[in-house]
N, C-alpha and C. Protein backbone atom coordinates (compact mmCIF):
# COMPACT_ATOMS: atom_id res chain seq x y z
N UNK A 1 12.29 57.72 -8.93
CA UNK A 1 12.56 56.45 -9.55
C UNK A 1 11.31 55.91 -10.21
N UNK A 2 11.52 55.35 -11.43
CA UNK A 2 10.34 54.64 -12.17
C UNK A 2 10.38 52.98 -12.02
N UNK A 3 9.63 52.55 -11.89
CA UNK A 3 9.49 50.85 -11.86
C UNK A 3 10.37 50.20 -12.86
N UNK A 4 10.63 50.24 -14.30
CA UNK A 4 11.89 50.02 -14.75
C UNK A 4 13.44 49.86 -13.98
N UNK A 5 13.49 51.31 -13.63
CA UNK A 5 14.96 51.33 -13.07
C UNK A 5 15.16 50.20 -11.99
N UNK A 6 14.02 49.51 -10.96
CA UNK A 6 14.06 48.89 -10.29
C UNK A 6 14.13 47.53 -10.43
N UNK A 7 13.70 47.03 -11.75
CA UNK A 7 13.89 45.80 -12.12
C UNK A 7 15.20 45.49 -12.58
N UNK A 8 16.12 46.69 -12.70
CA UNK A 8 17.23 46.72 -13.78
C UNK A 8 18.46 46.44 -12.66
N UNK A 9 18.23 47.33 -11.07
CA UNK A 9 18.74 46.53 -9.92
C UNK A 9 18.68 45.11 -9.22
N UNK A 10 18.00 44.28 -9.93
CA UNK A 10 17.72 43.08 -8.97
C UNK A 10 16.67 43.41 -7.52
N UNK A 11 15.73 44.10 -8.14
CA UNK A 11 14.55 44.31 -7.24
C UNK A 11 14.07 42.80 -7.39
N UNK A 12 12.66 43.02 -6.29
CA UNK A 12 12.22 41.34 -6.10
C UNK A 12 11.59 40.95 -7.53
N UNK A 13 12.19 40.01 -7.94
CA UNK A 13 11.65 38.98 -9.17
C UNK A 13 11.07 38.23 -8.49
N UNK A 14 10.06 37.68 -9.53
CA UNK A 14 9.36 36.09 -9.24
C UNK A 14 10.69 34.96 -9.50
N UNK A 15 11.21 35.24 -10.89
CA UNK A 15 12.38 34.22 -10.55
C UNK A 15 13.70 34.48 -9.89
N UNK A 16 14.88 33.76 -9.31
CA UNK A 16 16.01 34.13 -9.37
C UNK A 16 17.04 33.90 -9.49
N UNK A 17 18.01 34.90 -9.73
CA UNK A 17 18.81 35.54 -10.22
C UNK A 17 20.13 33.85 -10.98
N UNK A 18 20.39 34.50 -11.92
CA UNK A 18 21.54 33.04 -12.19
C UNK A 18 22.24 33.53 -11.64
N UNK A 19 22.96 34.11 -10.80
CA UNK A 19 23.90 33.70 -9.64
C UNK A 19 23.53 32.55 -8.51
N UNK A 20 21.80 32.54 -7.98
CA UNK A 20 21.23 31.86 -6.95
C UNK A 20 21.31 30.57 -7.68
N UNK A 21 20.80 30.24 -9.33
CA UNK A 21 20.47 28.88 -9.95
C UNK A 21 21.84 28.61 -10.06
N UNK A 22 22.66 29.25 -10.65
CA UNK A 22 24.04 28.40 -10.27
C UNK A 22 24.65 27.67 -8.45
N UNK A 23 24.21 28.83 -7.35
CA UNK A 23 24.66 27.87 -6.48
C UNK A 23 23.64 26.83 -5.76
N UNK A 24 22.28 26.89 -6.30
CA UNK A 24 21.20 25.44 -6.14
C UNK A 24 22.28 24.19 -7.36
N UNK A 25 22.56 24.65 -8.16
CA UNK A 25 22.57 23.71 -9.69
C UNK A 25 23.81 22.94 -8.85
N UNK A 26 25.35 24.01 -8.14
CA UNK A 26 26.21 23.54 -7.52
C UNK A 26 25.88 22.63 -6.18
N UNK A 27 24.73 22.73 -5.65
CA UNK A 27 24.61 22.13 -4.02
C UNK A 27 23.70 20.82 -4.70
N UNK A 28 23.08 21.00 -5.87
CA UNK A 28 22.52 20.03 -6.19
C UNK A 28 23.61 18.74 -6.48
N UNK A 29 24.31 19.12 -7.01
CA UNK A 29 25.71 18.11 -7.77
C UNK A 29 26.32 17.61 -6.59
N UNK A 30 26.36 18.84 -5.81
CA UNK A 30 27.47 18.44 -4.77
C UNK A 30 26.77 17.32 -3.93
N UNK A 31 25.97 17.27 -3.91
CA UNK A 31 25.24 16.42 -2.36
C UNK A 31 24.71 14.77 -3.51
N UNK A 32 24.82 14.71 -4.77
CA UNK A 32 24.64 13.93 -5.61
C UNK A 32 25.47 12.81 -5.84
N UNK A 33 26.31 12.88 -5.13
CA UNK A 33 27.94 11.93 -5.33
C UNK A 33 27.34 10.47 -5.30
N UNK A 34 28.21 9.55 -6.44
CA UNK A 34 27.58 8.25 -6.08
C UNK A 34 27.56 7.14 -4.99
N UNK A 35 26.85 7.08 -4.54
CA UNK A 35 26.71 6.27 -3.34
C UNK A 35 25.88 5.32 -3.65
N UNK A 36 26.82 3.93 -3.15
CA UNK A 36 25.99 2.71 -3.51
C UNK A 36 25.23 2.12 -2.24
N UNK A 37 24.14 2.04 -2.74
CA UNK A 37 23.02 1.60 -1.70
C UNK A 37 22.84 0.24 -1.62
N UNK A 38 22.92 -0.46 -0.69
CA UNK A 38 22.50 -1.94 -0.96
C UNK A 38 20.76 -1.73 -0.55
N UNK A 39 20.34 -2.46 -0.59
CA UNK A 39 18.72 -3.09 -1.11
C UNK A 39 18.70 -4.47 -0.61
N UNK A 40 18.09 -4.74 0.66
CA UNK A 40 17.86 -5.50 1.35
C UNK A 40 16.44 -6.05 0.85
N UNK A 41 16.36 -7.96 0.40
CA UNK A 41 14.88 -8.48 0.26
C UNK A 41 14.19 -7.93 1.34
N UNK A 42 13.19 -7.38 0.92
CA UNK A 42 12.41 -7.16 2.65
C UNK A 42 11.07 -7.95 2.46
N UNK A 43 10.40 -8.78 2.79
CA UNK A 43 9.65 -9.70 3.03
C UNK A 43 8.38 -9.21 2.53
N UNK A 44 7.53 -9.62 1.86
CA UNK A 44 5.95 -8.77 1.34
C UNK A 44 4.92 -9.22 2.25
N UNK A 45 4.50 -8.66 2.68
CA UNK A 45 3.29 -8.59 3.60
C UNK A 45 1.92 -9.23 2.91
N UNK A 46 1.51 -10.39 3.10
CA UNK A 46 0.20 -10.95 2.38
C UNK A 46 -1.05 -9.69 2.27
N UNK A 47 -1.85 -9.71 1.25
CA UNK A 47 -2.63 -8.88 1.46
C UNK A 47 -3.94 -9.78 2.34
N UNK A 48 -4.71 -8.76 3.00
CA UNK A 48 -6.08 -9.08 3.47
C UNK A 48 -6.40 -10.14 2.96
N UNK A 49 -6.82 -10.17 1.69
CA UNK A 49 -7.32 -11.37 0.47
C UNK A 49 -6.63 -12.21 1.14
N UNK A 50 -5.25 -12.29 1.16
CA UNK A 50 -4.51 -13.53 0.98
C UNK A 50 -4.17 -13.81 2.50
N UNK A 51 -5.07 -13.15 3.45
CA UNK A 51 -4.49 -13.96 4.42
C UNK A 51 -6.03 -14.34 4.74
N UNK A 52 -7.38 -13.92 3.99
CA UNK A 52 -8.57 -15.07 4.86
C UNK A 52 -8.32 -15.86 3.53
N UNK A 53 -7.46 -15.83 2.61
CA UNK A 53 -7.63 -17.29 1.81
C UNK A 53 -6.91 -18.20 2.47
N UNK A 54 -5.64 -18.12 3.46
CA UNK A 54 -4.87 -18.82 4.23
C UNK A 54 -5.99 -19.25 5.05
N UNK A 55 -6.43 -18.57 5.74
CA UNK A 55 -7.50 -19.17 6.77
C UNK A 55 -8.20 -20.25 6.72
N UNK A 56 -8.97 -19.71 5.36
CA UNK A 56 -9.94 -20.88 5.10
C UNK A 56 -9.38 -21.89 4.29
N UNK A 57 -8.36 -22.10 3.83
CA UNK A 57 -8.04 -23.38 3.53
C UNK A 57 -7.07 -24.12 4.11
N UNK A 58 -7.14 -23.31 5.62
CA UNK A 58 -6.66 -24.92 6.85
C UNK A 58 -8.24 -25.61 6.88
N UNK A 59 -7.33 -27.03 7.67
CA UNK A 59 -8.18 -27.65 7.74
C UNK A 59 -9.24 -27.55 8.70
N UNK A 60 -8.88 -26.70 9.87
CA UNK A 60 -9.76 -26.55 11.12
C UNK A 60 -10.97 -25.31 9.92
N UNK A 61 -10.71 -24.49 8.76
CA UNK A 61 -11.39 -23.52 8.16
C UNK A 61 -11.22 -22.50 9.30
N UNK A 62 -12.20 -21.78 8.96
CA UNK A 62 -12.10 -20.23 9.95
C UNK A 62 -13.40 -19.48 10.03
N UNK A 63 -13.68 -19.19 11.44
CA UNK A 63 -15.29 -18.59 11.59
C UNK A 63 -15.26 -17.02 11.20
N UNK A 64 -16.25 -16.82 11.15
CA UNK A 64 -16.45 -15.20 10.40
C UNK A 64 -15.49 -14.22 11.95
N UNK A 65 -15.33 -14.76 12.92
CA UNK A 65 -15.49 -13.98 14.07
C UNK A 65 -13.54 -14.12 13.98
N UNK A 66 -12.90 -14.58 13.17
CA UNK A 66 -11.36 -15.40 13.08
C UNK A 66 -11.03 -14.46 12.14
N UNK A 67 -12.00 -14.68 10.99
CA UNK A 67 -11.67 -13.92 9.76
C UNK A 67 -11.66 -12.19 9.64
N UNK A 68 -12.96 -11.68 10.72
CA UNK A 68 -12.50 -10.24 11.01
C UNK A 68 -11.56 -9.90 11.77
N UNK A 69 -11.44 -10.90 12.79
CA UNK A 69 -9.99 -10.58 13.74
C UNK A 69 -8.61 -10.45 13.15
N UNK A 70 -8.76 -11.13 11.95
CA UNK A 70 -7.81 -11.06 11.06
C UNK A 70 -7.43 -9.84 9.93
N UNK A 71 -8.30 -9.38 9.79
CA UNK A 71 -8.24 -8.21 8.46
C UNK A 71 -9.23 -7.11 9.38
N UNK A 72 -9.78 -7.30 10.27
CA UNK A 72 -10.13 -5.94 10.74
C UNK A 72 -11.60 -5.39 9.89
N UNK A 73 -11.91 -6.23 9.16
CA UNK A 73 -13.00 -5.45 8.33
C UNK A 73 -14.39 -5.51 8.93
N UNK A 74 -15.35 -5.24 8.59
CA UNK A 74 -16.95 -5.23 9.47
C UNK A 74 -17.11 -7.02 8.81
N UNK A 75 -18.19 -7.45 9.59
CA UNK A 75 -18.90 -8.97 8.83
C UNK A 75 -19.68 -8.93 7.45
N UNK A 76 -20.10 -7.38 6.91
CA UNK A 76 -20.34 -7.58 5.27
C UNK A 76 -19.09 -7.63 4.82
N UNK A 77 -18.13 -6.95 4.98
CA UNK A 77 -17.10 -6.94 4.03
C UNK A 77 -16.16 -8.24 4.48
N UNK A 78 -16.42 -8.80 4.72
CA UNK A 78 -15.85 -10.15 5.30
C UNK A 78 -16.48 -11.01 4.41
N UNK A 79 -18.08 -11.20 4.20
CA UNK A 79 -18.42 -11.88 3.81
C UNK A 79 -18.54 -11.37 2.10
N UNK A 80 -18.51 -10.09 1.66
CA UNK A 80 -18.03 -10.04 0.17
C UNK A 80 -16.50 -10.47 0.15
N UNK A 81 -15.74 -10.16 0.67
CA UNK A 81 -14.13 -10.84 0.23
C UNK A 81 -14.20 -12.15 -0.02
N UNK A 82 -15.37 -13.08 1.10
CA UNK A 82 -15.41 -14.64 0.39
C UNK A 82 -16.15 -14.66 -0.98
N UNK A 83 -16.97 -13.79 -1.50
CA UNK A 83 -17.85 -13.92 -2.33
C UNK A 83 -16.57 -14.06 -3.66
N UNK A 84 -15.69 -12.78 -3.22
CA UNK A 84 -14.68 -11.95 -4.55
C UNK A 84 -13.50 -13.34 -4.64
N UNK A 85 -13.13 -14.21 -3.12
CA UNK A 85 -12.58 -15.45 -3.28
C UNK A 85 -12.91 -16.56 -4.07
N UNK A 86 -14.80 -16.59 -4.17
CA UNK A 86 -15.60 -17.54 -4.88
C UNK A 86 -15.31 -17.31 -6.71
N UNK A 87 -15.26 -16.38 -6.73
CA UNK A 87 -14.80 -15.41 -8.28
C UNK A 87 -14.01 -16.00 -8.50
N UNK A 88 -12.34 -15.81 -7.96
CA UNK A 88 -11.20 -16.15 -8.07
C UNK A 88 -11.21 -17.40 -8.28
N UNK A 89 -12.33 -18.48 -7.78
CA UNK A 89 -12.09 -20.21 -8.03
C UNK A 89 -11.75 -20.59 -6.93
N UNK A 90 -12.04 -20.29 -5.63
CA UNK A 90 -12.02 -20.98 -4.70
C UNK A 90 -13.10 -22.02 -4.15
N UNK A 91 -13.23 -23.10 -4.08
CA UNK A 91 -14.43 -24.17 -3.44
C UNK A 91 -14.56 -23.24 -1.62
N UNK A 92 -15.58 -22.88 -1.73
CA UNK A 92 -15.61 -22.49 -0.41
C UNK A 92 -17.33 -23.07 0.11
N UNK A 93 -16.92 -24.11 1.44
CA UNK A 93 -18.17 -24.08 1.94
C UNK A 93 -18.17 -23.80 3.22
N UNK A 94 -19.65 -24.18 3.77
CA UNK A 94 -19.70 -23.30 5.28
C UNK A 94 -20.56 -24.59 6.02
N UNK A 95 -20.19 -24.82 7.34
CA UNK A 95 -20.97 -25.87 7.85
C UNK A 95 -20.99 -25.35 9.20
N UNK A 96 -22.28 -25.51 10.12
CA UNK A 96 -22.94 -24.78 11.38
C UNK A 96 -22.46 -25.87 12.62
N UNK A 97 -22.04 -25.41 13.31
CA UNK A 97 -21.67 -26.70 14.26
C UNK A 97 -21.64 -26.05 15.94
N UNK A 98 -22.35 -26.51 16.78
CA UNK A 98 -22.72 -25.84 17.72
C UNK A 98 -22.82 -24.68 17.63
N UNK A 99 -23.79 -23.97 16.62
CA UNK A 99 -24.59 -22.81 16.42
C UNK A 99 -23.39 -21.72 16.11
N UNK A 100 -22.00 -22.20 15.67
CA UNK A 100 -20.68 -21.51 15.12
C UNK A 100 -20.59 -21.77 13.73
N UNK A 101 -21.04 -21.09 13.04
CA UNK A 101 -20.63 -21.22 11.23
C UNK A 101 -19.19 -21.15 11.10
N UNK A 102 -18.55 -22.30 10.37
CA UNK A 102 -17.19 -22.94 10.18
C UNK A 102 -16.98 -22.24 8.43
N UNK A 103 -16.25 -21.44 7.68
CA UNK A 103 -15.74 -21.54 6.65
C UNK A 103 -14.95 -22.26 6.19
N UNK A 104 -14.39 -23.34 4.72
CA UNK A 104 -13.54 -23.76 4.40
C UNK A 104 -13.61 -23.89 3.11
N UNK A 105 -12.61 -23.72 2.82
CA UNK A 105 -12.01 -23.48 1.27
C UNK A 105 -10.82 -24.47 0.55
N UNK A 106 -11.36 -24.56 -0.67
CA UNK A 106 -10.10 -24.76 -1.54
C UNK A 106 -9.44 -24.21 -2.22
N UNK A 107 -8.39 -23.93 -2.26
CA UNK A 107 -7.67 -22.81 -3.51
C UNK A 107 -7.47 -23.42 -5.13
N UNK A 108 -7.92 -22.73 -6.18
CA UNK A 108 -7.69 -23.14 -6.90
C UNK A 108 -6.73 -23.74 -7.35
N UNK A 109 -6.15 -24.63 -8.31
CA UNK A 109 -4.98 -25.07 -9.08
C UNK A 109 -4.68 -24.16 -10.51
């Protein structure tokens, strides 16, 4: 036998055979039927940002030690997110009160 004759049997191809793509093309259709899905509102999760901007613009504000407990991040990246808040137009100040630094903010209009 020569390598020809073997391709001419349905020896192993890289692709296969349109008998196989017809019954993928058929299981594809078949399992395709329309089915209506409902789509439930599902609630959006504030991002990080938006929940130490919540923080700091209660009125009690929020200490750096509130604000990582909150988003999980180290105390630099805590304290650049207020910086990237200051960007955005937030009034943010900080006042020391029994040796506890207080954040508080305004949100822009």
């Amino acid at each position: 036998m020569n390598k020809t004759s073997n391709k001419s049997r349905g020896g192993s191809s890289p692709t296969p055979s349109s008998g196989k793509r017809r019954a993928r093309a058929a299981k594809a259709t078949a399992g395709s039927k329309s089915h209506t899905t409902i789509r439930t509102e599902t609630p959006t999760i504030p991002s990080k940002q938006q929940q130490l901007a919540a923080l700091i613009v209660r009125d009690q504000g929020a200490t750096l030690e509130e604000m990582i407990a909150a988003t999980g991040w180290l105390p630099h990246t805590t304290r650049a997110a207020l910086t990237g808040l200051k960007k955005k137009g937030y009034a943010i100040s900080s006042d020391k009160v029994g040796g506890v630094r207080t954040y508080r903010g305004i949100a822009p209009e």
